[in-house]
N, C-alpha and C. Protein backbone atom coordinates (compact mmCIF):
# COMPACT_ATOMS: atom_id res chain seq x y z
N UNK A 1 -16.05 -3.05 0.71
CA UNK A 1 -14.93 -2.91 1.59
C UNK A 1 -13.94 -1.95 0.95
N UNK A 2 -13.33 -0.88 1.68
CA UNK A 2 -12.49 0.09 1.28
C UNK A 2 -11.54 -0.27 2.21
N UNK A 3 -9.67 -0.55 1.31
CA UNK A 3 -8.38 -0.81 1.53
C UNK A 3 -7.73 0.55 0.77
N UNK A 4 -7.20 1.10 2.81
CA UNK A 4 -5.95 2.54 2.16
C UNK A 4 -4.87 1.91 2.24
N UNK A 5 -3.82 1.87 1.22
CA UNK A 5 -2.54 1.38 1.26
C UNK A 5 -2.03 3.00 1.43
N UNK A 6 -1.73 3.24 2.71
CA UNK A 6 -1.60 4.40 2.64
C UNK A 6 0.03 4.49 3.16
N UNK A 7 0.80 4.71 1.50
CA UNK A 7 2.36 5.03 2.01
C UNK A 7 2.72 6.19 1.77
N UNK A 8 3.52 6.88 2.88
CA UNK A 8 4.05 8.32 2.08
C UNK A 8 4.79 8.71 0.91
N UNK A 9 4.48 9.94 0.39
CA UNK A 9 4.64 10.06 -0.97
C UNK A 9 6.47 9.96 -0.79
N UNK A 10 6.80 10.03 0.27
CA UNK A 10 8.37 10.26 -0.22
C UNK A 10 8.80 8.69 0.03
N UNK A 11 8.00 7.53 0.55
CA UNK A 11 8.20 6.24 -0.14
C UNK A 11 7.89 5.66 -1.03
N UNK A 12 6.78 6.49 -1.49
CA UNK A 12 6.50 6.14 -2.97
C UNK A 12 7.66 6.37 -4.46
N UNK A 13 8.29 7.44 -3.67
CA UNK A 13 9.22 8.67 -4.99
C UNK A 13 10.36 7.54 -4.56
N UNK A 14 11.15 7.26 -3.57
CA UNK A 14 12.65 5.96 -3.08
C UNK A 14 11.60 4.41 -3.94
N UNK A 15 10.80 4.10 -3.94
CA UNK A 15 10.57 3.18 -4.40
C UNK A 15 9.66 2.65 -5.87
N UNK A 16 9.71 4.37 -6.50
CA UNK A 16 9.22 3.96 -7.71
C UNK A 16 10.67 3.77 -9.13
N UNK A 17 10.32 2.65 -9.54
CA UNK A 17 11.31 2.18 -10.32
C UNK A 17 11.41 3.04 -11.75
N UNK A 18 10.28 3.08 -12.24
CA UNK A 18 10.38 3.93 -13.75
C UNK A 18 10.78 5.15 -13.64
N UNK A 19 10.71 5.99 -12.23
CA UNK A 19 11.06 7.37 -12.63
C UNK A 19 10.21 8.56 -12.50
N UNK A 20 8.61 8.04 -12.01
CA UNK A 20 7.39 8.77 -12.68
C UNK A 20 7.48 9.97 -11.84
N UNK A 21 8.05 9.71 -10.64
CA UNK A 21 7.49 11.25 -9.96
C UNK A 21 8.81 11.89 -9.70
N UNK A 22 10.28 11.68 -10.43
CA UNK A 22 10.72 12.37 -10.61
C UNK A 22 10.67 13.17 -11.64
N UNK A 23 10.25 12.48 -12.62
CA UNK A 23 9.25 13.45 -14.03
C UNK A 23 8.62 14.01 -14.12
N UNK A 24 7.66 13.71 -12.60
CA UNK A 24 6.73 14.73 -12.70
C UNK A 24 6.94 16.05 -11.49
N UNK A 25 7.85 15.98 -10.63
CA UNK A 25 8.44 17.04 -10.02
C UNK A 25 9.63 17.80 -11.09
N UNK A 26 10.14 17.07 -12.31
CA UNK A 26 10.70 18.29 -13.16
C UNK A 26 9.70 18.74 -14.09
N UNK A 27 8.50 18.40 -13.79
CA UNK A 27 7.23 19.10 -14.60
C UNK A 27 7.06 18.40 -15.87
N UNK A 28 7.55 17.38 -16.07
CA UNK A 28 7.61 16.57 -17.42
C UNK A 28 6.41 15.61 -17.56
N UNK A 29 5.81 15.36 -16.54
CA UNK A 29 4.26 14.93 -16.03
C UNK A 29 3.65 15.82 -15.50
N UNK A 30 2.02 15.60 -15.93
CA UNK A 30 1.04 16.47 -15.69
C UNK A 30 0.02 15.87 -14.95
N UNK A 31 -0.26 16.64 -13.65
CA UNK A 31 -1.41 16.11 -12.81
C UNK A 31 -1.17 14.85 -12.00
N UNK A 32 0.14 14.59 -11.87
CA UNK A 32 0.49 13.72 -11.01
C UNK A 32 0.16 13.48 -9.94
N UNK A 33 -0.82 12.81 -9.35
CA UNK A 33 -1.09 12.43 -7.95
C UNK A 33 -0.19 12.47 -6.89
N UNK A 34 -0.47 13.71 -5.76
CA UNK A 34 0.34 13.40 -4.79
C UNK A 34 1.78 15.08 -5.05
N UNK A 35 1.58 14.93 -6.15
CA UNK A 35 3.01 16.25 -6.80
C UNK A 35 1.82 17.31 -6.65
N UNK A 36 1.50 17.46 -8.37
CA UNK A 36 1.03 19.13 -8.79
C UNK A 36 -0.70 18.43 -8.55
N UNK A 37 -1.15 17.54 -8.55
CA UNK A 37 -2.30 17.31 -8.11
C UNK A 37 -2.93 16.37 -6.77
N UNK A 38 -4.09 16.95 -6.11
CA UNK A 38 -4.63 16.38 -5.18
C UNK A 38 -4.53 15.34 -4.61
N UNK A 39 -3.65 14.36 -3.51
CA UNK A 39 -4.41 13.28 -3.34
C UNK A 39 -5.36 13.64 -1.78
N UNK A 40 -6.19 12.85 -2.16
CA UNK A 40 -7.38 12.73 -1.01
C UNK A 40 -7.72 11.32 -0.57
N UNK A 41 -6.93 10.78 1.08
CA UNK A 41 -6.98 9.79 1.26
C UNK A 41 -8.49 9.52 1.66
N UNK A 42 -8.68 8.26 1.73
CA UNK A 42 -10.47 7.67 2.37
C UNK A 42 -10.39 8.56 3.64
N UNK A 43 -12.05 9.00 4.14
CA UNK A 43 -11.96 9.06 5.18
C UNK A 43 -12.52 8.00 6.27
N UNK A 44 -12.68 7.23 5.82
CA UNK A 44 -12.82 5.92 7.07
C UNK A 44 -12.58 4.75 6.50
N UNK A 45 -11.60 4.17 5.96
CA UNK A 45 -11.29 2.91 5.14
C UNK A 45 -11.52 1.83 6.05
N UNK A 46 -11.93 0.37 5.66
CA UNK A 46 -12.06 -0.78 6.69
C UNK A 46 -10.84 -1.06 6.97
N UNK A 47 -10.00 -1.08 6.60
CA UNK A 47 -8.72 -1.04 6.85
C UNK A 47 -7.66 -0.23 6.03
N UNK A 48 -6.35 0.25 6.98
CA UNK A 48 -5.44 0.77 6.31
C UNK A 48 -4.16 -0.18 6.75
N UNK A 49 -3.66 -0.07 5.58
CA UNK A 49 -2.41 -0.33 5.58
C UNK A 49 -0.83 0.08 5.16
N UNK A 50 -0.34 0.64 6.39
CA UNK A 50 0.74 1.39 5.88
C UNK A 50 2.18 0.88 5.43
N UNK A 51 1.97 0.99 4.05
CA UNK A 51 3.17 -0.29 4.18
C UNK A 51 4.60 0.31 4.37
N UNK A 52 5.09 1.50 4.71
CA UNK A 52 6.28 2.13 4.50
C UNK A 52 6.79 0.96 6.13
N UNK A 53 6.26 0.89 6.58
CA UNK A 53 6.51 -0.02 7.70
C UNK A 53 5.70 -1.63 8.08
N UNK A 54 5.56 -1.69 6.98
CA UNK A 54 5.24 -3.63 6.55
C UNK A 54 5.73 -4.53 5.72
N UNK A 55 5.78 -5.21 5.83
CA UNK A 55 6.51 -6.30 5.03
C UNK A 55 5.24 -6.75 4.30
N UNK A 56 5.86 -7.45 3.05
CA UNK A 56 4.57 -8.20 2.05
C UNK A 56 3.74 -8.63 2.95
N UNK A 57 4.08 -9.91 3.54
CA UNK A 57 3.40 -10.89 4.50
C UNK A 57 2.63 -10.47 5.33
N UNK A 58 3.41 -9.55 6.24
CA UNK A 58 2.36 -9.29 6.90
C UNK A 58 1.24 -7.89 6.53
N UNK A 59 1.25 -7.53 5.45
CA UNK A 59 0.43 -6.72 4.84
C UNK A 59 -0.66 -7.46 4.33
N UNK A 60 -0.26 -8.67 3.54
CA UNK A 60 -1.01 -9.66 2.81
C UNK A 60 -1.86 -10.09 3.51
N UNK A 61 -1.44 -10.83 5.38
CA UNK A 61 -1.92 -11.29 6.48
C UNK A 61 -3.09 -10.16 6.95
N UNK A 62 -2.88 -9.01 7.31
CA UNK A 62 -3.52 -8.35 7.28
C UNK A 62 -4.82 -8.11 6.55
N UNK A 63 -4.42 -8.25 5.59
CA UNK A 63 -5.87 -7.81 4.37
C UNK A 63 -6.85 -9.02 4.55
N UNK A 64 -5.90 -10.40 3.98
CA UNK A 64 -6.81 -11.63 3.90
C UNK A 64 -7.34 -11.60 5.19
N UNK A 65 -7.24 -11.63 6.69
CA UNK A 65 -7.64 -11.67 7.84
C UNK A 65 -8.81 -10.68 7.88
N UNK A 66 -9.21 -9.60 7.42
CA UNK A 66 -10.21 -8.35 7.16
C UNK A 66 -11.07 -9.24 5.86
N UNK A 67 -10.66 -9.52 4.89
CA UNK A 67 -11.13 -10.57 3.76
C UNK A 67 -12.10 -11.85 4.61
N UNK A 68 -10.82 -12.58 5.00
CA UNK A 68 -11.72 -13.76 5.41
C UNK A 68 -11.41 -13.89 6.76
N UNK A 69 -12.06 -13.69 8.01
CA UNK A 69 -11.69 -13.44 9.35
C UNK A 69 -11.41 -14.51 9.71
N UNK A 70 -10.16 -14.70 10.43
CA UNK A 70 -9.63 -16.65 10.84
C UNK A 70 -9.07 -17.39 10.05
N UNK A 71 -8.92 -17.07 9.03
CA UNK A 71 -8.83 -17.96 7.71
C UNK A 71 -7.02 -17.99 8.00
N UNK A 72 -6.73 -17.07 8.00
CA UNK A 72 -4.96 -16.71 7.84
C UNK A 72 -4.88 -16.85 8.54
N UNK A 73 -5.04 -16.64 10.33
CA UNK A 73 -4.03 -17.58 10.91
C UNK A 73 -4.16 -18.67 11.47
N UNK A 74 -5.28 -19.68 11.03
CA UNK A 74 -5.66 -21.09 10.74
C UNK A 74 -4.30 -21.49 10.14
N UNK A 75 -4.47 -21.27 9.18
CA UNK A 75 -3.52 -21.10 7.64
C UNK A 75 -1.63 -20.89 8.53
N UNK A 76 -1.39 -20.11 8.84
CA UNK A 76 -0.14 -19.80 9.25
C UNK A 76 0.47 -20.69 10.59
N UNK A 77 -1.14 -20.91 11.27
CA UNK A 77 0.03 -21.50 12.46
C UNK A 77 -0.02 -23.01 12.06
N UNK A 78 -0.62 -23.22 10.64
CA UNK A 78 -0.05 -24.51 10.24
C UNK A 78 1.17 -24.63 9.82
N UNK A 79 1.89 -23.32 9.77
CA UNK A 79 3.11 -23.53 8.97
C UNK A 79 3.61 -23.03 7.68
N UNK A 80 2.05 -22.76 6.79
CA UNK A 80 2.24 -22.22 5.64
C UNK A 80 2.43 -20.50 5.46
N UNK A 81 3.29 -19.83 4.84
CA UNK A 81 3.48 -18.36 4.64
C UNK A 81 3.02 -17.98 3.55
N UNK A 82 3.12 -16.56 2.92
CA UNK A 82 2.96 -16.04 2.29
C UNK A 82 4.34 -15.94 1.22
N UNK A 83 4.18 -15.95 -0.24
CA UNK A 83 5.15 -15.96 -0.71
C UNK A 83 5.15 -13.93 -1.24
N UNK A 84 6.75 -14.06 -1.09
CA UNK A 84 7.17 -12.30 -2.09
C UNK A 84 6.79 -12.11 -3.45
């Protein structure tokens, strides 16, 4: 099974905490995925998931449901969620 978490690079750069791809757009990293080197998304993933517009949960919901079909929302409309 192939999972694209496929977020854009300019939510990747607002939501990376260490800094990496502003380091590597002042050239202070080399071969950075997405900057000065290639990315090449799947071309037919079993699922994608874009999370620039998902929440944990329902990203999580998503996957496990492709994982184990029925299982999650058995699971949810009992009441139980997903924790952050």
């Amino acid at each position: 099974m192939e999972v694209h978490v496929s977020t854009p690079l300019h939510v990747c750069e607002r939501r990376d905490p260490k800094g990496l791809y502003a380091r590597a757009r002042a050239g202070l990293l080399q071969q950075f995925t997405g900057i000065d080197d290639p990315y090449e998304a799947p071309e037919a993933p079993d699922l994608e998931l874009d999370t620039s517009g998902l929440t944990i949960d329902i990203a999580a919901s998503q996957l496990l449901d492709v994982v184990f079909p029925g299982a999650v929302s058995n699971v949810l409309s009992r009441g139980a969620a997903c924790r952050p």
